[in-house]
N, C-alpha and C. Protein backbone atom coordinates (compact mmCIF):
# COMPACT_ATOMS: atom_id res chain seq x y z
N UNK A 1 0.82 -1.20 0.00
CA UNK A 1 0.00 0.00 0.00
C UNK A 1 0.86 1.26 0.00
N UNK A 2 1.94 1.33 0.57
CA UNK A 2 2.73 2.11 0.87
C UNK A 2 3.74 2.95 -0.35
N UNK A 3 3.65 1.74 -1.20
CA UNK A 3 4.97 1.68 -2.37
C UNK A 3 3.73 1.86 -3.33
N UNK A 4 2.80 1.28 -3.56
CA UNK A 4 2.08 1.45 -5.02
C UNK A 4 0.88 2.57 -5.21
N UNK A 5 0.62 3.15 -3.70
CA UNK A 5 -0.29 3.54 -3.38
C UNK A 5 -1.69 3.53 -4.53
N UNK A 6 -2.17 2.30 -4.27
CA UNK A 6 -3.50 2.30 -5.11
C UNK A 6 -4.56 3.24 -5.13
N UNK A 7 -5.01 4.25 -5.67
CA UNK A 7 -6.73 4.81 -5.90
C UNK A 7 -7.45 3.95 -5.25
N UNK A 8 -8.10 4.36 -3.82
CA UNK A 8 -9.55 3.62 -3.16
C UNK A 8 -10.77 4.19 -3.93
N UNK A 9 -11.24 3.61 -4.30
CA UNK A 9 -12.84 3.94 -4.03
C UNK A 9 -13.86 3.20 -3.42
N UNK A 10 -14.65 3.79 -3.00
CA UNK A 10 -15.91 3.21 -2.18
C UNK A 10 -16.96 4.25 -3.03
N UNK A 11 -17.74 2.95 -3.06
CA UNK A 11 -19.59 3.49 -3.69
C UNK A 11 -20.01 2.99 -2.88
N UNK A 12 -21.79 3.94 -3.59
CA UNK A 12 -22.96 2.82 -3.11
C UNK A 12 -24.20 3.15 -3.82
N UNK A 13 -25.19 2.89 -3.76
CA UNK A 13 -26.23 3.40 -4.36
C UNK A 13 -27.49 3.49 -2.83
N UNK A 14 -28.01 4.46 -3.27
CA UNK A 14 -29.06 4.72 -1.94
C UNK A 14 -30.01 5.88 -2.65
N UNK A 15 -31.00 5.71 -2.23
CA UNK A 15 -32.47 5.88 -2.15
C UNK A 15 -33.60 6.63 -0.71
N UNK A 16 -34.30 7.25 -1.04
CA UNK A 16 -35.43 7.69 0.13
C UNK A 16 -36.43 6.86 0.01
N UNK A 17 -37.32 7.23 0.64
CA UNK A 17 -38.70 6.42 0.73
C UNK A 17 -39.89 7.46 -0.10
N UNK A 18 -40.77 7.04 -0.21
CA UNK A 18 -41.99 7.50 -0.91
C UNK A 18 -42.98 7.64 0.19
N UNK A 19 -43.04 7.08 1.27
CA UNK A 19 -43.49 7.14 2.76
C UNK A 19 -43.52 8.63 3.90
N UNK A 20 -41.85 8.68 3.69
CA UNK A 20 -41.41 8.98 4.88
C UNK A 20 -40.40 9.49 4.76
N UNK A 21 -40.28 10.64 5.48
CA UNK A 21 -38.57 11.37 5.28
C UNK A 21 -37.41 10.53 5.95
N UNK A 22 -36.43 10.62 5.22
CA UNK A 22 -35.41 9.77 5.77
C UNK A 22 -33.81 10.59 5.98
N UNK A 23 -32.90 9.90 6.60
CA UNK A 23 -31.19 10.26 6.63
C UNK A 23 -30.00 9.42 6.07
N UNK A 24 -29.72 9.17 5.18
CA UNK A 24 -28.80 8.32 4.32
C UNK A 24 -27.39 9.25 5.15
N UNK A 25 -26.60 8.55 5.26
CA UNK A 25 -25.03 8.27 6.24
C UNK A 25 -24.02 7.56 5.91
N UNK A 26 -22.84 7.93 5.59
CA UNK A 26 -22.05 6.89 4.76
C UNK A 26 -20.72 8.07 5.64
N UNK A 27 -19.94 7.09 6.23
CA UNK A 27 -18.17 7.43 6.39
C UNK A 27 -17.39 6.15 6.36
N UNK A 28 -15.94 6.94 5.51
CA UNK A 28 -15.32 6.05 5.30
C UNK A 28 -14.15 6.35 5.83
N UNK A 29 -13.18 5.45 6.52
CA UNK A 29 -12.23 5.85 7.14
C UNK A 29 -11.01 4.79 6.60
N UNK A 30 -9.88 5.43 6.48
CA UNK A 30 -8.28 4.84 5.99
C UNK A 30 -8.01 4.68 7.32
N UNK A 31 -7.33 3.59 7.61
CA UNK A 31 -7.03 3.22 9.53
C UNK A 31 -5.39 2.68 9.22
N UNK A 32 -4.35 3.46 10.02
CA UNK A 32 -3.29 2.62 10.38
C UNK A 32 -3.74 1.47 10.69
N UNK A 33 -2.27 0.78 11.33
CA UNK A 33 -2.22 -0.21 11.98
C UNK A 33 -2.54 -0.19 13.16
N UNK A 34 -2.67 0.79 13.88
CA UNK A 34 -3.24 0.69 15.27
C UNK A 34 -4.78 0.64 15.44
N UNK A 35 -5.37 1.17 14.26
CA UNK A 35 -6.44 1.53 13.96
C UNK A 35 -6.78 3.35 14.03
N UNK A 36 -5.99 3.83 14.04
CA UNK A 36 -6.29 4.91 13.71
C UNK A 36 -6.52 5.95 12.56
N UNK A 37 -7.31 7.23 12.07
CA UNK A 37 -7.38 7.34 10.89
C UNK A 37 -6.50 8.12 10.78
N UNK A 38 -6.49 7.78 9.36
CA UNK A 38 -5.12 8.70 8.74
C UNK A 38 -6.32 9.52 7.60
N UNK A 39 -7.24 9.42 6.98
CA UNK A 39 -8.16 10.07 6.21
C UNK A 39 -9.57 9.50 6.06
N UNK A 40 -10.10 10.46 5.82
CA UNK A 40 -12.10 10.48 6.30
C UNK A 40 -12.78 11.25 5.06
N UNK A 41 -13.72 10.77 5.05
CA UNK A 41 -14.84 10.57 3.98
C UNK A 41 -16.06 10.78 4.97
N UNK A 42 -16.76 11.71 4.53
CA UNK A 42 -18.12 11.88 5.37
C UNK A 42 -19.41 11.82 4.75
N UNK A 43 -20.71 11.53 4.34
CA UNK A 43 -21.51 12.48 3.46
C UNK A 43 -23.03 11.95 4.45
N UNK A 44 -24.01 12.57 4.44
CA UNK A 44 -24.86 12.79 5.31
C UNK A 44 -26.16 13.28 4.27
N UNK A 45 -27.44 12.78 3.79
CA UNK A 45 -28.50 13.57 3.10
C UNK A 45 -29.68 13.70 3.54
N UNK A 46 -30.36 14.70 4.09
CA UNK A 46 -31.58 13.96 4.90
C UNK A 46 -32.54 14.35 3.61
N UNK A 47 -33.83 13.20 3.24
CA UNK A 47 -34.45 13.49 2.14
C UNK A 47 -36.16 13.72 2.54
N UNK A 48 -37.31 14.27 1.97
CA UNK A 48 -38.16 14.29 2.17
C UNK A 48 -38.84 13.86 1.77
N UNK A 49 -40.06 13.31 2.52
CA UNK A 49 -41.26 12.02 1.73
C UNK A 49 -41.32 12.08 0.68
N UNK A 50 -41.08 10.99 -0.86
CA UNK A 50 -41.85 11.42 -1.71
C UNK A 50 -40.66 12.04 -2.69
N UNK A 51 -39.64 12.70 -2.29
CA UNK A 51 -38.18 12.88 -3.16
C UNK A 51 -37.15 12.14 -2.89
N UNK A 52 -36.57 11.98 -4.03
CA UNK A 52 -35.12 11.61 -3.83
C UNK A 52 -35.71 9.48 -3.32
N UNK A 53 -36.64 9.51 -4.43
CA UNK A 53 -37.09 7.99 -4.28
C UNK A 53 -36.32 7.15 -5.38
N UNK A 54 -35.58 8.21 -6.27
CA UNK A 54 -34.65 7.45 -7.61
C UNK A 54 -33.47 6.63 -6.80
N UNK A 55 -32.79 5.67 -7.13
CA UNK A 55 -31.60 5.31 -6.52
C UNK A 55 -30.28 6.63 -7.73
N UNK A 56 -29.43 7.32 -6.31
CA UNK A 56 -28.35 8.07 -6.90
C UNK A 56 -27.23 6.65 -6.13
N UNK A 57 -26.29 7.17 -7.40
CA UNK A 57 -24.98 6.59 -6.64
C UNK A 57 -24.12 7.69 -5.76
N UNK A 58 -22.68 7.25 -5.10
CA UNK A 58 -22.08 8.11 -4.27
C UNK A 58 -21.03 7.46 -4.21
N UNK A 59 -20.33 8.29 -4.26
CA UNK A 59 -18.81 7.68 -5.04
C UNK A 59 -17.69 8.55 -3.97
N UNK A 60 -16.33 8.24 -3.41
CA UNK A 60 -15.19 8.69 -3.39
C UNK A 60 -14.23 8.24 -3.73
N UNK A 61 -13.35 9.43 -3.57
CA UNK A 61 -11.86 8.16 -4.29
C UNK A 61 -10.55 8.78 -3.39
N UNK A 62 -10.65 8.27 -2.76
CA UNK A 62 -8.96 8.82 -1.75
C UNK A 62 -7.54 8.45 -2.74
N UNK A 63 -6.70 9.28 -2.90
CA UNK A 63 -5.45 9.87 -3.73
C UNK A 63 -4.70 10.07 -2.97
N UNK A 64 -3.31 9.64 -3.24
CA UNK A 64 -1.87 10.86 -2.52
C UNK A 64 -2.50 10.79 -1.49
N UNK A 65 -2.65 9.31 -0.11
CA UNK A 65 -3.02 9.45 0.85
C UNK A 65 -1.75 9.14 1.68
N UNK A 66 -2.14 9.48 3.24
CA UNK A 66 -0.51 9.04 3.69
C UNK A 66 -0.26 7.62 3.84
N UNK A 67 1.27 8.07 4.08
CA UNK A 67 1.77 6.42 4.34
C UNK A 67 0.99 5.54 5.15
N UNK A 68 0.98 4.57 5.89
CA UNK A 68 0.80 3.62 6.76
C UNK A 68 -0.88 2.95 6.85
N UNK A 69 -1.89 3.05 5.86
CA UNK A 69 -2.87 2.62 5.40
C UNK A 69 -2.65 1.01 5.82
N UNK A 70 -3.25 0.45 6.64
CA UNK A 70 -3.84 -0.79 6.57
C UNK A 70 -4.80 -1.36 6.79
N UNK A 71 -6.13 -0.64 6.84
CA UNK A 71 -7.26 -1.01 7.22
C UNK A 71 -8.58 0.14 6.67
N UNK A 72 -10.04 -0.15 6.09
CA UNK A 72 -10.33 0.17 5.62
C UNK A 72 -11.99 0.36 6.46
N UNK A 73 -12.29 1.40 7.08
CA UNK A 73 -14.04 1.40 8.31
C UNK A 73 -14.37 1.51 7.26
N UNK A 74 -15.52 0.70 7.07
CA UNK A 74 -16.84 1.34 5.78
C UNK A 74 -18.39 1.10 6.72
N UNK A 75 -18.83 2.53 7.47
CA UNK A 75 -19.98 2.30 7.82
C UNK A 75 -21.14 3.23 7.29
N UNK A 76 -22.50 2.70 7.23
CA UNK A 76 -23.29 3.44 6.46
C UNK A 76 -24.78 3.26 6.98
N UNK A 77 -25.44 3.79 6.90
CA UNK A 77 -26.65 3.62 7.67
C UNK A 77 -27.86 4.51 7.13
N UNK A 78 -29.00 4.51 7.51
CA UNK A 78 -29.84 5.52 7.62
C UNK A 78 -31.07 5.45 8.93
N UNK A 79 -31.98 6.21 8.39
CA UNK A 79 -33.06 6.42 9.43
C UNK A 79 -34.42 7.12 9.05
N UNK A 80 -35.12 6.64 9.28
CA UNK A 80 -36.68 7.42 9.32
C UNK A 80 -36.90 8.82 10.06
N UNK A 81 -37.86 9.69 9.86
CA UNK A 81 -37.72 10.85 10.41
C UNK A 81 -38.97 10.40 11.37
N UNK A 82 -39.50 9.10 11.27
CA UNK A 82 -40.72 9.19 12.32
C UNK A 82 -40.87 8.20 13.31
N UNK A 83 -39.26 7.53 13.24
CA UNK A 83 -38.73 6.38 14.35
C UNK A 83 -39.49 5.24 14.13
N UNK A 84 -39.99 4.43 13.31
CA UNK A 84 -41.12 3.45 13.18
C UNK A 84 -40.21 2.50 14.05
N UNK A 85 -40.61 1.38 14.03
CA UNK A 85 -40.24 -0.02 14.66
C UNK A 85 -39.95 -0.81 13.07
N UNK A 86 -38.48 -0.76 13.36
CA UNK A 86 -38.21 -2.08 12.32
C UNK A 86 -37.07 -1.70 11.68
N UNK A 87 -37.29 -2.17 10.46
CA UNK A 87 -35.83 -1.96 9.30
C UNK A 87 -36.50 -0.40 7.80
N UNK A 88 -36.86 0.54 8.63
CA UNK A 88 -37.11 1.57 7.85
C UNK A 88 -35.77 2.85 7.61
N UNK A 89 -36.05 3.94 6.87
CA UNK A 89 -35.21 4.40 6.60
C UNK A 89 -35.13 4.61 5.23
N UNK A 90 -33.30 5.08 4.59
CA UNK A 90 -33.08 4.70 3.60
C UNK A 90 -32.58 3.83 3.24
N UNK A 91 -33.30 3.68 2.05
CA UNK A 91 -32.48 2.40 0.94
C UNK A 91 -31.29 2.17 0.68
N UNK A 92 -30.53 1.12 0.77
CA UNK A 92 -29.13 1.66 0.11
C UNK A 92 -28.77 -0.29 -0.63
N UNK A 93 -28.18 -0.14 -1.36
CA UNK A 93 -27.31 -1.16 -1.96
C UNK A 93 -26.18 -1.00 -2.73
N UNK A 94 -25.70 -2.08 -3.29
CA UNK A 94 -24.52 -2.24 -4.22
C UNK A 94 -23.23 -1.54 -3.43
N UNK A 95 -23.05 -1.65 -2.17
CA UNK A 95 -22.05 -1.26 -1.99
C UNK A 95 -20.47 -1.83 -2.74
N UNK A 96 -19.43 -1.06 -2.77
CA UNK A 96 -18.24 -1.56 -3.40
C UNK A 96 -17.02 -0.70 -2.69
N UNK A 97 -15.79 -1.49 -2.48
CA UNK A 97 -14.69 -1.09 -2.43
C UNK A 97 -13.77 -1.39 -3.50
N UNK A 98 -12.54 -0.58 -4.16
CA UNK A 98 -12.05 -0.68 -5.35
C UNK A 98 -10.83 -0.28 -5.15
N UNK A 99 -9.77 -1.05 -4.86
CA UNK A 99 -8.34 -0.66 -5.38
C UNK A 99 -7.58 -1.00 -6.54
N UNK A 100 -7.36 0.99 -7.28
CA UNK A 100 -6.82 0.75 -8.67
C UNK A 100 -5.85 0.86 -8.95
N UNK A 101 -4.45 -0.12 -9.37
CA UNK A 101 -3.01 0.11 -9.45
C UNK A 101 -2.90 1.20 -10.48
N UNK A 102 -2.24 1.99 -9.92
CA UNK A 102 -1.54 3.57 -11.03
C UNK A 102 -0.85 2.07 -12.13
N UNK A 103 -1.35 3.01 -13.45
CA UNK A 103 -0.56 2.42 -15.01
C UNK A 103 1.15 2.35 -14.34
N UNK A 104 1.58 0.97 -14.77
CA UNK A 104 3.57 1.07 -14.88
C UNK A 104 3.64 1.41 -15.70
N UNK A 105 4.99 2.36 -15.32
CA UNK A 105 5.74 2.99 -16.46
C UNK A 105 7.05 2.18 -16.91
């Protein structure tokens, strides 16, 4: 990781409800070896009943990050704006992680 430093990316695809306002949540964190971060990714959308029911994707790509990368947090979540009981919220799928070797010269 250190020597080739690969392009990360992390996606996902996520969605609101047609119901109910919701909060789509996605951070991604680069972790030393101790577990600590060395770089962060945040994004946060809160959507309203009825919009934002298309699936968007959401994409980053960490670059020229520092040395000592060995571990990769990918957490993501959402929530209802009216607390129901259960598995409500936003939608989300297709998550992906992607490391791309820079072209040899």
């Amino acid at each position: 990781m250190d020597e080739l430093k690969p392009c990360i990316t992390v996606s996902e695809w996520y969605a609101g409800r047609f119901d109910c306002s919701c909060v789509y949540e996605m951070q991604i964190k680069l972790l030393n070896s101790q577990r600590s971060p060395l770089e962060e990714f945040q994004q946060q959308e809160s959507m309203h009943a009825g919009e934002n029911t298309e699936w968007r994707k959401i994409s980053n790509t960490f670059k020229n990050y520092k040395n000592g990368v060995r571990y990769l947090l990918f957490c993501h979540g959402g929530v209802d704006s009216q607390f129901w009981a259960g598995h409500y919220g936003s939608k989300m799928t297709g998550a992906r992680v992607e490391l791309s070797l820079p072209p040899r010269s």
